[in-house]
N, C-alpha and C. Protein backbone atom coordinates (compact mmCIF):
# COMPACT_ATOMS: atom_id res chain seq x y z
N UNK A 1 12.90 -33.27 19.82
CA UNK A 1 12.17 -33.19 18.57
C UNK A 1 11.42 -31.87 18.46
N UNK A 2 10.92 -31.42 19.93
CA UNK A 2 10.10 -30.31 19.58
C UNK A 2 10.81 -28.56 19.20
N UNK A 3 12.16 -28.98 19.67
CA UNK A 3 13.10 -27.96 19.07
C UNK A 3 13.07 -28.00 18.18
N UNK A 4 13.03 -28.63 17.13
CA UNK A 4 13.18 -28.44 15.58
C UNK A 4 12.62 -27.65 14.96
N UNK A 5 11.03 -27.31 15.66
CA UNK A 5 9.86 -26.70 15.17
C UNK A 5 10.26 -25.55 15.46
N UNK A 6 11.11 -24.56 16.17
CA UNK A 6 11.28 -23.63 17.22
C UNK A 6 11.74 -22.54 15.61
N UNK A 7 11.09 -21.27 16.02
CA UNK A 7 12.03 -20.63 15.43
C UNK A 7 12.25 -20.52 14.08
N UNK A 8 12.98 -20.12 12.91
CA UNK A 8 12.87 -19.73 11.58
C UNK A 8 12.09 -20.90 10.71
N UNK A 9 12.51 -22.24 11.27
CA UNK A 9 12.38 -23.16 10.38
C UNK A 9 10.94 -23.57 10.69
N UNK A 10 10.25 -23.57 11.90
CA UNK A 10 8.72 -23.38 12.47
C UNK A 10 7.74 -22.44 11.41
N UNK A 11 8.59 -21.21 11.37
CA UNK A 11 7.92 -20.29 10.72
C UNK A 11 7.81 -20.95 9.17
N UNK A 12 8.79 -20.81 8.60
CA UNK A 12 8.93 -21.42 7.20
C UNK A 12 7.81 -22.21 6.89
N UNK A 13 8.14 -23.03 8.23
CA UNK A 13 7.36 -24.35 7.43
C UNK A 13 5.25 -24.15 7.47
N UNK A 14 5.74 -23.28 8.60
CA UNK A 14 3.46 -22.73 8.51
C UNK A 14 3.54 -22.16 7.46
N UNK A 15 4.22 -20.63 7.13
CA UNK A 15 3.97 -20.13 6.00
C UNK A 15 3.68 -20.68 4.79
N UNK A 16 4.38 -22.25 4.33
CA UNK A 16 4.46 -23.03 3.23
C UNK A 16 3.10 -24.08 3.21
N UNK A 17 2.54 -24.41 5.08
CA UNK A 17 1.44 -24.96 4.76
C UNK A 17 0.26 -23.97 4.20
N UNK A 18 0.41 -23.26 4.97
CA UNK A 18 -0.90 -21.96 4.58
C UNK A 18 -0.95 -22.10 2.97
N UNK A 19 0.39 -21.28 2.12
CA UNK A 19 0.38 -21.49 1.29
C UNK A 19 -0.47 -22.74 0.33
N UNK A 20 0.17 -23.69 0.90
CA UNK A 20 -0.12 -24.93 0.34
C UNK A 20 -2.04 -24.86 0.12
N UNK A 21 -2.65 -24.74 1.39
CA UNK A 21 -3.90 -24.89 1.28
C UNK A 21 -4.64 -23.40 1.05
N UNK A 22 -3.64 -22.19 0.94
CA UNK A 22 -4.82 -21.28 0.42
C UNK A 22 -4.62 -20.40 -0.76
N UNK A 23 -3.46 -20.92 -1.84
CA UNK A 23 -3.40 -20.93 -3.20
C UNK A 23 -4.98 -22.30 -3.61
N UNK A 24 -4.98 -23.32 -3.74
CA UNK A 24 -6.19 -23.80 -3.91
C UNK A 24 -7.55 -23.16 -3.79
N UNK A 25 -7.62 -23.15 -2.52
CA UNK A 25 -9.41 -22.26 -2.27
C UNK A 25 -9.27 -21.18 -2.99
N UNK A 26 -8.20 -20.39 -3.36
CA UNK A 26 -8.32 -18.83 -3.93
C UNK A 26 -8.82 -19.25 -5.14
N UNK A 27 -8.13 -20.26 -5.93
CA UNK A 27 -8.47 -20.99 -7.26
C UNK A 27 -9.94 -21.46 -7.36
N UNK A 28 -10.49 -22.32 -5.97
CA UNK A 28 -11.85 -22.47 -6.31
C UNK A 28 -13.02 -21.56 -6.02
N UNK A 29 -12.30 -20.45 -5.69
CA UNK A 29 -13.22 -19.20 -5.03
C UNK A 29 -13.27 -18.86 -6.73
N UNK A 30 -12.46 -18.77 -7.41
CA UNK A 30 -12.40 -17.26 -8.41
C UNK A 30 -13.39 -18.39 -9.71
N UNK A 31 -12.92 -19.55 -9.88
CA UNK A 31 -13.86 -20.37 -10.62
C UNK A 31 -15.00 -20.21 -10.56
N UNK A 32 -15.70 -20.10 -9.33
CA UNK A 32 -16.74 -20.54 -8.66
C UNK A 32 -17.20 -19.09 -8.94
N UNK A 33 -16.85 -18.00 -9.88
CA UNK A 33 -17.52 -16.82 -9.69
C UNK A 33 -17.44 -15.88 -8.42
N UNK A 34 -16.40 -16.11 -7.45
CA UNK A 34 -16.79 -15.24 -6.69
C UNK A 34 -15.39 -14.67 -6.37
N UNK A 35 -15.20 -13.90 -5.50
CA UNK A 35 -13.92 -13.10 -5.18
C UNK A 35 -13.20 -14.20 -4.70
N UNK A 36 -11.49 -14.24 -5.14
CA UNK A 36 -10.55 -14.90 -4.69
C UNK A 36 -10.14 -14.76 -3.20
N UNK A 37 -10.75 -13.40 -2.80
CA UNK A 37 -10.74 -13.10 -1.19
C UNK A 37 -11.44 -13.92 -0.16
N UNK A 38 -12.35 -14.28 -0.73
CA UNK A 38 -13.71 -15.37 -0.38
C UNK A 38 -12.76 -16.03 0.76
N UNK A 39 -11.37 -17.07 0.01
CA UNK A 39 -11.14 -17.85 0.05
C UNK A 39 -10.39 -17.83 1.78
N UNK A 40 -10.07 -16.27 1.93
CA UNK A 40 -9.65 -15.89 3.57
C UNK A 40 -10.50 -16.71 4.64
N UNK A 41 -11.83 -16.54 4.25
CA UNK A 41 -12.76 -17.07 5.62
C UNK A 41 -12.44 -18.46 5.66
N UNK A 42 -11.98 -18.67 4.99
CA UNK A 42 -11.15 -20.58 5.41
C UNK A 42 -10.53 -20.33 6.53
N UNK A 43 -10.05 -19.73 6.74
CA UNK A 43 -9.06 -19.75 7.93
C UNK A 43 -9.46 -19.10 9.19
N UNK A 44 -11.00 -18.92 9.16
CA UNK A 44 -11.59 -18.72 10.09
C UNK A 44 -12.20 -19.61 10.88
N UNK A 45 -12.00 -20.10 12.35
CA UNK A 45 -12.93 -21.26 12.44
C UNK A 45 -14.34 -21.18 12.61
N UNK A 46 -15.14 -21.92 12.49
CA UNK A 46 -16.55 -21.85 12.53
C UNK A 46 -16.61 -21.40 11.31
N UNK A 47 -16.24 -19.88 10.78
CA UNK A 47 -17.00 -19.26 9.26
C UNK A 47 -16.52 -20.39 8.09
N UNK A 48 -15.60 -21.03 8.36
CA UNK A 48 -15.18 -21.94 7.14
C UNK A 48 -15.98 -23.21 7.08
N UNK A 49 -16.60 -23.93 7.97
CA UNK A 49 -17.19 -24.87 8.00
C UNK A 49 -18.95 -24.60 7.28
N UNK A 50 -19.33 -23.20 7.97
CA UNK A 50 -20.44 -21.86 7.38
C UNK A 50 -20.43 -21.86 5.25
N UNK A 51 -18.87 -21.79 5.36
CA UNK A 51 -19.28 -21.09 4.12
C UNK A 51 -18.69 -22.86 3.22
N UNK A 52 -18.49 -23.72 3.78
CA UNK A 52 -18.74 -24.86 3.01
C UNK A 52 -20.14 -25.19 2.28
N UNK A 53 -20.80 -24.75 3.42
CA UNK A 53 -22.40 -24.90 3.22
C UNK A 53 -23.03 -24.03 1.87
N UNK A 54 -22.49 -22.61 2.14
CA UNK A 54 -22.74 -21.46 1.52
C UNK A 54 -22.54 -22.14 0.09
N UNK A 55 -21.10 -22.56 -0.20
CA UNK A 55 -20.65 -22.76 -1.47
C UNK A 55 -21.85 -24.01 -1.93
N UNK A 56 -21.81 -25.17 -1.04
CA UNK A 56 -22.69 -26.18 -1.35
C UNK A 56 -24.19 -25.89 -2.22
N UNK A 57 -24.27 -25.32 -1.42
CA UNK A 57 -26.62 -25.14 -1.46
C UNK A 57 -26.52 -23.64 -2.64
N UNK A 58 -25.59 -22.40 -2.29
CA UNK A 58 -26.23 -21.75 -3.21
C UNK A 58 -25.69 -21.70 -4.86
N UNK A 59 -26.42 -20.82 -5.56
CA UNK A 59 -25.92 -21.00 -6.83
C UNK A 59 -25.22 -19.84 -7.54
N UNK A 60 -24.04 -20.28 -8.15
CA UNK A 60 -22.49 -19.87 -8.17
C UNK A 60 -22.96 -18.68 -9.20
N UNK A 61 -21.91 -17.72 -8.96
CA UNK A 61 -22.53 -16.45 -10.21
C UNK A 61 -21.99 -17.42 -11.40
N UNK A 62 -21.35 -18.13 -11.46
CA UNK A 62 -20.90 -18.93 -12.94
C UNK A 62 -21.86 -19.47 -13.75
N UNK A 63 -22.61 -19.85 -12.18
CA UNK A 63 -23.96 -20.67 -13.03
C UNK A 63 -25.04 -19.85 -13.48
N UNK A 64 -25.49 -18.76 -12.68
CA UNK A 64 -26.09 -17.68 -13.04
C UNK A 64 -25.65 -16.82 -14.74
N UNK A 65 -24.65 -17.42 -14.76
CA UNK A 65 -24.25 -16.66 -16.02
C UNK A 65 -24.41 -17.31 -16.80
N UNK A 66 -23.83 -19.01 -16.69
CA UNK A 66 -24.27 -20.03 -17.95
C UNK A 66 -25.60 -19.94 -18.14
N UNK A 67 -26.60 -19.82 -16.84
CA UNK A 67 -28.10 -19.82 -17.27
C UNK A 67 -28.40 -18.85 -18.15
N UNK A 68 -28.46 -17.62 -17.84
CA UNK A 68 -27.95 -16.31 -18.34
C UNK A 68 -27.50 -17.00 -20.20
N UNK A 69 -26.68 -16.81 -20.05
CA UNK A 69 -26.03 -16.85 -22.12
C UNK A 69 -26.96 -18.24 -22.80
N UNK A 70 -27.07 -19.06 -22.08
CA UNK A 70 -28.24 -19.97 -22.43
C UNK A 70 -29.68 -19.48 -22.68
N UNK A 71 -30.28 -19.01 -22.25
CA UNK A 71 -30.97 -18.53 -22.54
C UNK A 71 -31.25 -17.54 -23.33
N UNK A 72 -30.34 -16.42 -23.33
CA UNK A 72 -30.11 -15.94 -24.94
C UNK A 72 -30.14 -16.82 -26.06
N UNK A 73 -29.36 -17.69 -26.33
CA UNK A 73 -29.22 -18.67 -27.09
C UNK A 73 -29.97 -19.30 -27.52
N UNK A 74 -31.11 -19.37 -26.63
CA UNK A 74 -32.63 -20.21 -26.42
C UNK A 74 -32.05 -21.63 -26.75
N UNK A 75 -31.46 -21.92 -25.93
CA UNK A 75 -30.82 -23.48 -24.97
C UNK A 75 -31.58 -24.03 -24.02
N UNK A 76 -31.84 -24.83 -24.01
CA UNK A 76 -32.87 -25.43 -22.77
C UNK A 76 -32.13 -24.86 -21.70
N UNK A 77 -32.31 -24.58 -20.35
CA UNK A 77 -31.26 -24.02 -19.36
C UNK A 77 -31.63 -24.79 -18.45
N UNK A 78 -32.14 -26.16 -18.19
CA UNK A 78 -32.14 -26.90 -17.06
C UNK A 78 -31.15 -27.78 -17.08
């Protein structure tokens, strides 16, 4: 069984997981206001678990910006 993994079709198939999971984060990096590059330190260990946090607690330039045009607007911004 572990031959199967060996070799072109091994390769293929990481390249397609990677894929799989770092088309997504690039998507919630660039939403989220910040560089789609962001989304590399996923694949770092330790910094990815780091910047779960990061994304969690701080506040997104998106939101900085909705606060931002809201307030022009004179919109309540809370």
């Amino acid at each position: 069984m572990y031959d199967a993994f060996r070799g072109g079709f091994g390769c293929i198939l990481l390249v397609g997981l990677v894929v799989l999971v770092f088309f997504p984060l690039w998507r919630i990096c660039t939403k989220a206001g910040y560089p789609g590059v962001m989304s590399l330190l996923f694949f770092v260990p330790l910094v990815n678990a780091v910047m779960v946090w990061v994304f969690a607690l701080s506040e997104w330039p998106i939101e900085r910006q909705l606060r931002d045009i809201k307030a022009r607007a004179g919109m309540p911004t809370g």
